[in-house]
N, C-alpha and C. Protein backbone atom coordinates (compact mmCIF):
# COMPACT_ATOMS: atom_id res chain seq x y z
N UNK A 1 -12.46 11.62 62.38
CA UNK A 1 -12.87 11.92 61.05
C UNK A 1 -12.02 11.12 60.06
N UNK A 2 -12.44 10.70 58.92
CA UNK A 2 -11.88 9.52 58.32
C UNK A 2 -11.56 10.73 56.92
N UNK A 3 -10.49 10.23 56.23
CA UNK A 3 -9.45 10.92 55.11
C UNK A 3 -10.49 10.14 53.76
N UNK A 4 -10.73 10.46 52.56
CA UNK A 4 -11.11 10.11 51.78
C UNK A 4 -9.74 10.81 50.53
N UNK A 5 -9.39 9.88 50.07
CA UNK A 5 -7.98 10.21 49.19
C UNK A 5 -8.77 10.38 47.45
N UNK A 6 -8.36 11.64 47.43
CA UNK A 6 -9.09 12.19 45.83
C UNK A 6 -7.72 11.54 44.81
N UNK A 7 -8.35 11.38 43.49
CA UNK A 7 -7.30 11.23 42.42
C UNK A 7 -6.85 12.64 42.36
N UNK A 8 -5.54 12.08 41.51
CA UNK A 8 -4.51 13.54 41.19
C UNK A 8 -5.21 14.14 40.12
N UNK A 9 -5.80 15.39 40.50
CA UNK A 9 -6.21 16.42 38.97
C UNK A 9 -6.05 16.09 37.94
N UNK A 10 -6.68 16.25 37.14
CA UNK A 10 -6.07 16.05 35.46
C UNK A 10 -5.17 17.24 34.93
N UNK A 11 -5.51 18.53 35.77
CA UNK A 11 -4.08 19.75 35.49
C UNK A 11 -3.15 19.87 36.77
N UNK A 12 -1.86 20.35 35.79
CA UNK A 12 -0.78 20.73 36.47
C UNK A 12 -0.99 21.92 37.49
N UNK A 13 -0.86 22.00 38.84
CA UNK A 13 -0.69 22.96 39.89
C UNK A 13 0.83 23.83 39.90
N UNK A 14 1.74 22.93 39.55
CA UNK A 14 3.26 23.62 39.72
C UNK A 14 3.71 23.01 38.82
N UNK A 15 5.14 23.59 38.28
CA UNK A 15 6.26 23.42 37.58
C UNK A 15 6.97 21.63 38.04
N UNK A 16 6.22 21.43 39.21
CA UNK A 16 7.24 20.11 39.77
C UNK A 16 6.13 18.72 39.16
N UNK A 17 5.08 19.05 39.11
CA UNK A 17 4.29 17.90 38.39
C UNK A 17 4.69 16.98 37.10
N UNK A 18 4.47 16.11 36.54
CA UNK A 18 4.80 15.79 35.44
C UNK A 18 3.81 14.89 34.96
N UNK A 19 3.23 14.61 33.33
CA UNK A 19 2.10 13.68 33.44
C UNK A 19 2.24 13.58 31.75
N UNK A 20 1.93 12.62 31.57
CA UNK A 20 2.16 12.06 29.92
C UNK A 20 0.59 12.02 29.56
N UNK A 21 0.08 12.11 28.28
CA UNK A 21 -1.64 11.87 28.34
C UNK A 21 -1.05 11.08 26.69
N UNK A 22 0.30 11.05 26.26
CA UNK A 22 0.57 10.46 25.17
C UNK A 22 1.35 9.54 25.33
N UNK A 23 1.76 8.53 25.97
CA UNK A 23 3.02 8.08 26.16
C UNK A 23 3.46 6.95 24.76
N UNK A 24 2.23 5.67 24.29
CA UNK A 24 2.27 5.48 23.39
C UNK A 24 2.58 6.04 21.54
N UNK A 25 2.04 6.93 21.41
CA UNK A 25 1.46 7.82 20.38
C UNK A 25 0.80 7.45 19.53
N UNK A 26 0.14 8.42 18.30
CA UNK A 26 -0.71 7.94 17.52
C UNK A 26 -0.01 6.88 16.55
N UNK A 27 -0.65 6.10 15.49
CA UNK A 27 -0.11 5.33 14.67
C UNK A 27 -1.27 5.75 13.60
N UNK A 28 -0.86 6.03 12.19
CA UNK A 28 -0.87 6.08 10.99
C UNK A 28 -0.09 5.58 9.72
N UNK A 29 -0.33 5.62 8.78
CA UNK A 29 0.03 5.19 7.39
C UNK A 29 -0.33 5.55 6.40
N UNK A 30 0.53 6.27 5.18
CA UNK A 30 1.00 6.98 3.79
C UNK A 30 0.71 6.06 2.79
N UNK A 31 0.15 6.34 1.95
CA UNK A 31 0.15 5.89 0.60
C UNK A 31 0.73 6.76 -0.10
N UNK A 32 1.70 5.74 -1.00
CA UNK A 32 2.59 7.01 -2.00
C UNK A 32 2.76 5.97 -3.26
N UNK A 33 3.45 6.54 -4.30
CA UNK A 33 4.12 5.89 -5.54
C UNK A 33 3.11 5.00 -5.82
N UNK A 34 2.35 5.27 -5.95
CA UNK A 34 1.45 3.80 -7.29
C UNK A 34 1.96 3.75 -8.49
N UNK A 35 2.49 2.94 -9.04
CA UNK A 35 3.30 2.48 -10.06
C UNK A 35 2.74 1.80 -10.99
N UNK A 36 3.02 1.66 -12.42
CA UNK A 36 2.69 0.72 -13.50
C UNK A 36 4.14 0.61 -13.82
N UNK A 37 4.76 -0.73 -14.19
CA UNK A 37 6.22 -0.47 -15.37
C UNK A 37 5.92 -1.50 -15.84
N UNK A 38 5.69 -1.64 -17.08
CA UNK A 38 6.10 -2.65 -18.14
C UNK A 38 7.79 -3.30 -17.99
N UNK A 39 8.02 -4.13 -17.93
CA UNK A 39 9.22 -4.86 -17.46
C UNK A 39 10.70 -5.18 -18.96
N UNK A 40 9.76 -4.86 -20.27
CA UNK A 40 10.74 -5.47 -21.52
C UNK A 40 11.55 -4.29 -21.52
N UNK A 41 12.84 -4.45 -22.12
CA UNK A 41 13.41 -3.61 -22.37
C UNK A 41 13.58 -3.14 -24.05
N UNK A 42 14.21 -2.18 -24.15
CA UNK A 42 13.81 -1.36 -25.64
C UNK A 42 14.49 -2.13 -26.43
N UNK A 43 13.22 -2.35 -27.64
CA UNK A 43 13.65 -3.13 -28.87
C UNK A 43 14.77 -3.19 -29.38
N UNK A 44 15.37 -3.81 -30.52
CA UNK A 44 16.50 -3.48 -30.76
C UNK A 44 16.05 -2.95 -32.43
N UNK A 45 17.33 -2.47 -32.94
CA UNK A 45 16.74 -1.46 -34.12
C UNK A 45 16.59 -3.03 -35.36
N UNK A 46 15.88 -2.81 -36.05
CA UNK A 46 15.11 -1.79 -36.70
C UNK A 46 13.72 -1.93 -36.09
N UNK A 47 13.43 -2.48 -35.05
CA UNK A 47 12.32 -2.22 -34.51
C UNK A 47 11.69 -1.38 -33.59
N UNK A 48 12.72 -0.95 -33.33
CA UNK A 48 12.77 -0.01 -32.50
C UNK A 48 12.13 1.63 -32.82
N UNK A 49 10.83 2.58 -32.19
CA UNK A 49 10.55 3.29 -33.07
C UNK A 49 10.80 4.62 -32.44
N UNK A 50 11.10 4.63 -30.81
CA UNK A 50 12.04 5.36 -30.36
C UNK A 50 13.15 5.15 -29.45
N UNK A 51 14.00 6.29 -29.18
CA UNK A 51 15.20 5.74 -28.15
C UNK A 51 14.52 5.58 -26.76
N UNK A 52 13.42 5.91 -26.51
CA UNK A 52 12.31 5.68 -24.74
C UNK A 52 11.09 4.57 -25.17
N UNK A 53 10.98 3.86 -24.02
CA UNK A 53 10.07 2.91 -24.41
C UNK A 53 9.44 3.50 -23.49
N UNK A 54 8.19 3.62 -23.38
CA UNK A 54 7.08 3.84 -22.39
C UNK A 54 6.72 2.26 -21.26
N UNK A 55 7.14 2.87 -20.07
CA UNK A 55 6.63 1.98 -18.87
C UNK A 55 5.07 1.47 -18.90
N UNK A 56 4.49 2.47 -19.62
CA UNK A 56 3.03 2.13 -19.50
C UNK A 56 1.77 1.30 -20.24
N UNK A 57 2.62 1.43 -21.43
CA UNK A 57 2.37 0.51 -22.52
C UNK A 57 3.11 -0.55 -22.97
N UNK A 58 2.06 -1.84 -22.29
CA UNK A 58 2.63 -3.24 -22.48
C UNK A 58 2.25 -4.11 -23.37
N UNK A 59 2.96 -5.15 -23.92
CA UNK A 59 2.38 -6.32 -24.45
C UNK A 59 1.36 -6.82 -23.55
N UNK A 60 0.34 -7.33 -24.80
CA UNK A 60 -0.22 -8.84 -23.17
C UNK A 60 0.95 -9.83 -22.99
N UNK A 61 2.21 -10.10 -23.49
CA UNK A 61 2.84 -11.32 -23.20
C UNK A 61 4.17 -10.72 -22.37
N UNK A 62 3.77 -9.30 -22.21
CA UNK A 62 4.99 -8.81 -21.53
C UNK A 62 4.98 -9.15 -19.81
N UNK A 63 6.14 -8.94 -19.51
CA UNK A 63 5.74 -8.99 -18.06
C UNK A 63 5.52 -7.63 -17.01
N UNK A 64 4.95 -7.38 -16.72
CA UNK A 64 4.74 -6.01 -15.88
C UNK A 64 4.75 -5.71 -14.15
N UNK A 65 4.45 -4.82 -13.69
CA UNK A 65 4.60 -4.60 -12.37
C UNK A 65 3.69 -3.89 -11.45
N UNK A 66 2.75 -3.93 -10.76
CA UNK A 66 2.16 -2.56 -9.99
C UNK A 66 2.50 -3.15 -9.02
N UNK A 67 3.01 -1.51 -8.26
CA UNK A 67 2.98 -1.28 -7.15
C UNK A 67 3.14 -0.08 -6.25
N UNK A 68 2.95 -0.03 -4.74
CA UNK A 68 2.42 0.97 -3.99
C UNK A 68 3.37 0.60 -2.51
N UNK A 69 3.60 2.09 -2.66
CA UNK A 69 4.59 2.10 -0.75
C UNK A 69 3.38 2.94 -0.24
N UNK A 70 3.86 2.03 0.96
CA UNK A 70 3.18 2.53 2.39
C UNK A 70 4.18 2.74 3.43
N UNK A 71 3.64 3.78 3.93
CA UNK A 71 5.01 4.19 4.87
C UNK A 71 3.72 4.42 6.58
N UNK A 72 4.56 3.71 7.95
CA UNK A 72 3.91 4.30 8.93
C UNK A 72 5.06 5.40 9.68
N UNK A 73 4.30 5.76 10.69
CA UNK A 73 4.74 7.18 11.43
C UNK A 73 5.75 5.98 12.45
N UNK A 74 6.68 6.29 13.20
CA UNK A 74 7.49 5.98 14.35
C UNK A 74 7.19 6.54 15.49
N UNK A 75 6.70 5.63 16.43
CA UNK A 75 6.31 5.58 17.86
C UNK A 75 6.15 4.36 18.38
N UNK A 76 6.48 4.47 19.40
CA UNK A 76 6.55 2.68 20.32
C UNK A 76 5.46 1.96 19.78
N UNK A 77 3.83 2.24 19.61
CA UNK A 77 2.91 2.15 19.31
C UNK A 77 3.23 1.02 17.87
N UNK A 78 3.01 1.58 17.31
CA UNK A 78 3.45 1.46 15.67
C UNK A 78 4.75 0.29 15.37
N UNK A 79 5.48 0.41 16.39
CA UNK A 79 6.83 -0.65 16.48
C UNK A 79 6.43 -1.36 16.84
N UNK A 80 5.54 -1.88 17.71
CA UNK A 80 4.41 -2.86 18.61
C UNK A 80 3.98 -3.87 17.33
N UNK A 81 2.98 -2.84 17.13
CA UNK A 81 2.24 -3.71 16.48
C UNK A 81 2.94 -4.08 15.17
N UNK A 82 3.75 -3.68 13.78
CA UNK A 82 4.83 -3.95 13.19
C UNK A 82 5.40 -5.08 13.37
N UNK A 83 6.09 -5.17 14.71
CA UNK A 83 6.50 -6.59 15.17
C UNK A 83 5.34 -7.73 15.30
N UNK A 84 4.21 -7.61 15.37
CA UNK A 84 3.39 -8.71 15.83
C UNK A 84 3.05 -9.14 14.20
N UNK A 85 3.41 -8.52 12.94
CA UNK A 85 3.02 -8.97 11.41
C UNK A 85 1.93 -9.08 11.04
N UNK A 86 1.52 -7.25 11.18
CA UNK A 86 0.43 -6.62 10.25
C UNK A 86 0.22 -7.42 8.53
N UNK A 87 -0.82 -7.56 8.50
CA UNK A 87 -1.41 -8.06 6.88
C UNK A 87 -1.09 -6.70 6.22
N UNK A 88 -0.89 -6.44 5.32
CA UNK A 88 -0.51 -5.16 4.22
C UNK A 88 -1.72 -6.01 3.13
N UNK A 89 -2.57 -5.51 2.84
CA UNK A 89 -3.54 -5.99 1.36
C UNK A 89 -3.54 -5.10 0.81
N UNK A 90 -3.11 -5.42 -0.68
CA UNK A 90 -3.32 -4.27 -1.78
C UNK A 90 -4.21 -5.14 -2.76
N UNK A 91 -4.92 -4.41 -3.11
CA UNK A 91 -6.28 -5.08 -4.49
C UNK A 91 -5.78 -3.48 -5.43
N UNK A 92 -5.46 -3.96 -6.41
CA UNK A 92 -4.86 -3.33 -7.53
C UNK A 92 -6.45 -3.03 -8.34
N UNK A 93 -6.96 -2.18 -8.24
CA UNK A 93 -7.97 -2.40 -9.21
C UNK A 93 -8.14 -1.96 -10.79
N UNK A 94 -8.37 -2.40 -11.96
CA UNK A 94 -7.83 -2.01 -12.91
C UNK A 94 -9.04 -1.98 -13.80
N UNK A 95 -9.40 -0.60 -14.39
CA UNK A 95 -10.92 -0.34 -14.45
C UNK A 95 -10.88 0.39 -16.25
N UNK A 96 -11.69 -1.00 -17.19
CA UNK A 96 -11.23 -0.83 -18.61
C UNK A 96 -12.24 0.51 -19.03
N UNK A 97 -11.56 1.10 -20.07
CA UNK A 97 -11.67 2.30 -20.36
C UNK A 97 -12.22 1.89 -21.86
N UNK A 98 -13.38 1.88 -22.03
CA UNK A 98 -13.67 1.50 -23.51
C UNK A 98 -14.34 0.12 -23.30
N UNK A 99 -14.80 -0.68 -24.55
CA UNK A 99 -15.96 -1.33 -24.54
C UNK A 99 -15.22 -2.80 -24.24
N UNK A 100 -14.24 -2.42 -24.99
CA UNK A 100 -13.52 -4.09 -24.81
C UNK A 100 -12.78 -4.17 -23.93
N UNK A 101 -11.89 -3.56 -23.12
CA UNK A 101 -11.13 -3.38 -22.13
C UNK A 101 -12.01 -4.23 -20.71
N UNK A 102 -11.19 -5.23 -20.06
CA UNK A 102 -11.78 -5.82 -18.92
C UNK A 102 -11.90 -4.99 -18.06
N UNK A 103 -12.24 -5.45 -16.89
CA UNK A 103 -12.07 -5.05 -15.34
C UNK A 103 -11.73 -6.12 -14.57
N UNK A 104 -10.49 -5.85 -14.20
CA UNK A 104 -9.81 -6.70 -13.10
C UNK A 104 -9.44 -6.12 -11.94
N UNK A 105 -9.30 -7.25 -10.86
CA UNK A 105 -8.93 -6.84 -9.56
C UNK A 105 -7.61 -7.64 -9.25
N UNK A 106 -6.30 -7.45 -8.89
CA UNK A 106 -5.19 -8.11 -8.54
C UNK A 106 -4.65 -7.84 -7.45
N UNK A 107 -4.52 -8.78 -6.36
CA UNK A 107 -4.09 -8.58 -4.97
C UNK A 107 -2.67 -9.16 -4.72
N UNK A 108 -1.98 -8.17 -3.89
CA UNK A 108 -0.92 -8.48 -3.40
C UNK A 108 -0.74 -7.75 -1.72
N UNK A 109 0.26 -9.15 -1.52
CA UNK A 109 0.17 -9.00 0.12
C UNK A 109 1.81 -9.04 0.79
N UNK A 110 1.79 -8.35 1.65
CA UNK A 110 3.02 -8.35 2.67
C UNK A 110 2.78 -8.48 3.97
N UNK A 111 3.81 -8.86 4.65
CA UNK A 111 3.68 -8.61 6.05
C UNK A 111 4.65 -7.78 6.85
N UNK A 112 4.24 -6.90 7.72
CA UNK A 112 5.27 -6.20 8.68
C UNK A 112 6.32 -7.04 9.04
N UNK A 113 7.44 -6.16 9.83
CA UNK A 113 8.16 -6.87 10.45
C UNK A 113 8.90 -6.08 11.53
N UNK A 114 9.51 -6.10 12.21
CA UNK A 114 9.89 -5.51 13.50
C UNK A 114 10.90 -4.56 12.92
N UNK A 115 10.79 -3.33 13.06
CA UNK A 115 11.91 -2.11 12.98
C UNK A 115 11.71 -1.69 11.73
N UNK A 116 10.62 -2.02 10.74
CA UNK A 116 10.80 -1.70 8.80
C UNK A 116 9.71 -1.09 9.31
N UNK A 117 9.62 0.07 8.68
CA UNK A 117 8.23 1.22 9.15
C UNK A 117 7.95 1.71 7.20
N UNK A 118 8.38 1.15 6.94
CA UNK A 118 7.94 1.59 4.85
C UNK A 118 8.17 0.16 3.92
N UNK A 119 7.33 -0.13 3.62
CA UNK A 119 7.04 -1.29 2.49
C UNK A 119 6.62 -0.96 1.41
N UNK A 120 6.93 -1.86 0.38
CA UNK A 120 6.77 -1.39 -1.58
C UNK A 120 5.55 -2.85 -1.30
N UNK A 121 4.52 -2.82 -1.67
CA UNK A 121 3.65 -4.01 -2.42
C UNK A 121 3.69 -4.20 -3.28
N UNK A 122 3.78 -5.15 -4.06
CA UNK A 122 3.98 -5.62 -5.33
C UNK A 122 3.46 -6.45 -5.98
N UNK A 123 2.78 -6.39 -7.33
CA UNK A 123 2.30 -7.45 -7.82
C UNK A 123 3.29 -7.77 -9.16
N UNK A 124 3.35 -9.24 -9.58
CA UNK A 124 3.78 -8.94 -11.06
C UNK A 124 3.64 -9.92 -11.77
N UNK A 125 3.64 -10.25 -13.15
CA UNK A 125 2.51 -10.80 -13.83
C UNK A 125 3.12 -10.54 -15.18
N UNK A 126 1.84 -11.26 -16.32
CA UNK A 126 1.61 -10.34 -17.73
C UNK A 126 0.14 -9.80 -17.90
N UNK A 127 -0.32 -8.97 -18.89
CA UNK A 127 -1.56 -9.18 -18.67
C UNK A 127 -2.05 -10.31 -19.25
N UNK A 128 -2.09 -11.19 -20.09
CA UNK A 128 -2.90 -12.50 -20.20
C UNK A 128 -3.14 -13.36 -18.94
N UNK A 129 -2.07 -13.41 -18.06
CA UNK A 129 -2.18 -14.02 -17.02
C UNK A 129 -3.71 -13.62 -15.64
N UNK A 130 -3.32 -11.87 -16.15
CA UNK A 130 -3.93 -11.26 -15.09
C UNK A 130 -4.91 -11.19 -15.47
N UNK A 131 -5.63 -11.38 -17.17
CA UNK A 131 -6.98 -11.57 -17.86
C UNK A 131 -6.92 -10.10 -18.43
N UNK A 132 -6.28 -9.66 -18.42
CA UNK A 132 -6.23 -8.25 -19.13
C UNK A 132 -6.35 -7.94 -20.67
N UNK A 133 -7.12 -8.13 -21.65
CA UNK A 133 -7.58 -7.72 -22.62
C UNK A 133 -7.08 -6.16 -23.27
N UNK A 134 -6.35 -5.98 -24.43
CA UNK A 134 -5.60 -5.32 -25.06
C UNK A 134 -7.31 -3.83 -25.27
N UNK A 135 -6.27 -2.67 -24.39
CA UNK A 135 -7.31 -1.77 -24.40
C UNK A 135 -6.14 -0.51 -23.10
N UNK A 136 -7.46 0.44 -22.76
CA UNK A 136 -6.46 1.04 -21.88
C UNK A 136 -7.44 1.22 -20.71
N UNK A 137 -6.39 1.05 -19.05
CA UNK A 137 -6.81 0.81 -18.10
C UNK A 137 -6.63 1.75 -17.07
N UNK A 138 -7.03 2.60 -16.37
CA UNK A 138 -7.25 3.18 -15.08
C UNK A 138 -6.97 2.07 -14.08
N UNK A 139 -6.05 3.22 -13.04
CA UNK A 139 -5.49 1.99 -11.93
C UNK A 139 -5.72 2.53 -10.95
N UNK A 140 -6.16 1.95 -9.50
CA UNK A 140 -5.97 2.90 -8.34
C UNK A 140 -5.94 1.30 -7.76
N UNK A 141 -5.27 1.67 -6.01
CA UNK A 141 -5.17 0.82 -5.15
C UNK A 141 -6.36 0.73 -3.95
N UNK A 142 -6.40 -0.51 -3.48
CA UNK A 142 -7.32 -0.03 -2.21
C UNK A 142 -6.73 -0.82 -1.19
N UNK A 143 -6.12 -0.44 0.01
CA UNK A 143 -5.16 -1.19 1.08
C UNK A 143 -6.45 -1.66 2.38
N UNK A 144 -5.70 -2.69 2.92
CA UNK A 144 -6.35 -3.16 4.55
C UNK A 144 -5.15 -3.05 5.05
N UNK A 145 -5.31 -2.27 6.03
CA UNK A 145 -4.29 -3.05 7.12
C UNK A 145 -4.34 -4.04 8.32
N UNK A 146 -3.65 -4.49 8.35
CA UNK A 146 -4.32 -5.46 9.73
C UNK A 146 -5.71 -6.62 8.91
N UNK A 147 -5.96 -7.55 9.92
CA UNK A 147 -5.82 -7.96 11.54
C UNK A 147 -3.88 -8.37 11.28
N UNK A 148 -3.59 -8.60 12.43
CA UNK A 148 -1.58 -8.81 12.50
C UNK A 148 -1.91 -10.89 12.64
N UNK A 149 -0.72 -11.00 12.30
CA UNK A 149 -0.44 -12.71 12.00
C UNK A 149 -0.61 -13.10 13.26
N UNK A 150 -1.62 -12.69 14.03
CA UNK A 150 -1.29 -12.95 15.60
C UNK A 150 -2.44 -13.61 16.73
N UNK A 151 -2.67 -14.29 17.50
CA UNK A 151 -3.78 -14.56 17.80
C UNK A 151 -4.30 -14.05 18.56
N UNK A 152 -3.95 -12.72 19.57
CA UNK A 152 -4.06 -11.52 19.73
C UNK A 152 -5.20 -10.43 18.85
N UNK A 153 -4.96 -10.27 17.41
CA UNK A 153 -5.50 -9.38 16.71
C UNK A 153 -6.60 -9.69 16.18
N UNK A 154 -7.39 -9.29 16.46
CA UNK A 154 -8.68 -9.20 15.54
C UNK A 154 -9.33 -8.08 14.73
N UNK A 155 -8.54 -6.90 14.56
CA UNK A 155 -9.52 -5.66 14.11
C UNK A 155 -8.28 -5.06 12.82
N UNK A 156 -9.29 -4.62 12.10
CA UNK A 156 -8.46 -4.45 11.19
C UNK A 156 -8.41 -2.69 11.07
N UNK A 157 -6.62 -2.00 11.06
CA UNK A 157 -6.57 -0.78 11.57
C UNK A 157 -6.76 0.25 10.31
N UNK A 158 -6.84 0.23 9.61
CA UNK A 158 -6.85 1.27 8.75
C UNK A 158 -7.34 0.70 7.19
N UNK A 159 -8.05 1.28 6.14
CA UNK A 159 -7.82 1.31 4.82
C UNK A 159 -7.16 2.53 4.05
N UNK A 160 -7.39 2.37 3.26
CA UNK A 160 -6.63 3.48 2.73
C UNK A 160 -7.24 3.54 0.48
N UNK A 161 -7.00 4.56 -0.19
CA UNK A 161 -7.21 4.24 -1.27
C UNK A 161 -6.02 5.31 -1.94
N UNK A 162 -5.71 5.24 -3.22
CA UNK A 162 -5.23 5.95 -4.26
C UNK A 162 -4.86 5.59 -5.37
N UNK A 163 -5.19 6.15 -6.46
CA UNK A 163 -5.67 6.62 -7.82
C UNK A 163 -5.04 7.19 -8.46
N UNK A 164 -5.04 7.33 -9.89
CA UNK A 164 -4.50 8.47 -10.94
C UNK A 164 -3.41 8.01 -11.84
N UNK A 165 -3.65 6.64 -12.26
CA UNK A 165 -2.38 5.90 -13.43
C UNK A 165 -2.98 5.17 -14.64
N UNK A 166 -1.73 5.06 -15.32
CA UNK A 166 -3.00 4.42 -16.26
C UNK A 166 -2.03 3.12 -17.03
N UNK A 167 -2.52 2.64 -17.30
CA UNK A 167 -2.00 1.32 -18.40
C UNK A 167 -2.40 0.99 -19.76
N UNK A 168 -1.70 0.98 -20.43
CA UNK A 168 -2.13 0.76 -22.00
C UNK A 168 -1.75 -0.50 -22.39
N UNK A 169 -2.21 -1.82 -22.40
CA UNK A 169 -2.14 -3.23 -23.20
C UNK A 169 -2.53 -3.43 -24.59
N UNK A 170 -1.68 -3.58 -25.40
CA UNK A 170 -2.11 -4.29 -26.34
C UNK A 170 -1.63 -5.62 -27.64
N UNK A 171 -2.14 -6.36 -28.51
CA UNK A 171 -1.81 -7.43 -28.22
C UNK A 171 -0.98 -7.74 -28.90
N UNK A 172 0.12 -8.96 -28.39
CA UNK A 172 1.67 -8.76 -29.45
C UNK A 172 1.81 -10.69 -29.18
């Protein structure tokens, strides 16, 4: 009579078994801090009309800033691919509020790197540069992650979006 050898169960029989069904783990990524800062610093007197300048309200000739951290989870997984230099895309989208106010889109990009599991994206600029027209603007981000700098990768792992800032330009 001939032995036909079964695979090992998918459940544990005894305490002496051992079996991983995770060994990699999952991989994810946070969107946090979406940012606006106007970059000038506070007038000097007598022009000055308070002791706080507002981050949010810029010249068009000022220089300014958006940006957005992304943070991933830690697991071998995630360190993997990190090291192989994930694309980070941020498209800043900036959506005019009123008749004259533009609509612009501004992209900024990073790349992973081996052992950094949280990155700031950054764009920075004025608005004339960025075509921004003196008015006030709604901001939200929209991320890609992936494909990685690699000839390996082809799929791109995640998007992501977030919302809720605002920008005030006007013209100096």
């Amino acid at each position: 009579m001939r032995s036909i050898s079964k695979p090992q169960p998918p459940v544990q029989f005894s305490d002496t078994e051992t079996q991983s069904t995770n060994i990699l783990g999952p991989v994810f990524f946070t969107l946090s801090n979406l940012d606006v800062e106007g970059m000038a610093d506070i007038p000097e007197l007598p022009t000055q009309i308070a002791p706080g300048q507002s981050p949010y309200i810029v010249g068009s000739d000022e220089p300014f800033q958006l940006s957005l951290e992304i943070a991933f989870n830690s697991t071998p997984l995630t360190d993997l691919l990190l090291c192989l230099g994930m694309r980070l895309e941020v498209h800043f989208a900036l959506e005019g509020l009123g008749g004259r106010a533009a609509e612009v889109d501004l992209e900024a990009r990073e790349i992973t790197r081996k052992g950094v599991f949280a990155y700031t994206v950054t764009y920075e600029g004025t608005p004339e540069a960025a075509g921004l027209t003196p008015g006030l603007y709604k901001v939200a981000a929209v991320v890609t992650i992936g494909p990685a700098e690699n000839p390996c990768s082809q799929a791109v792992l995640g998007y992501g979006y977030i919302a809720k800032r605002y920008l005030q330009v006007y013209a100096s």
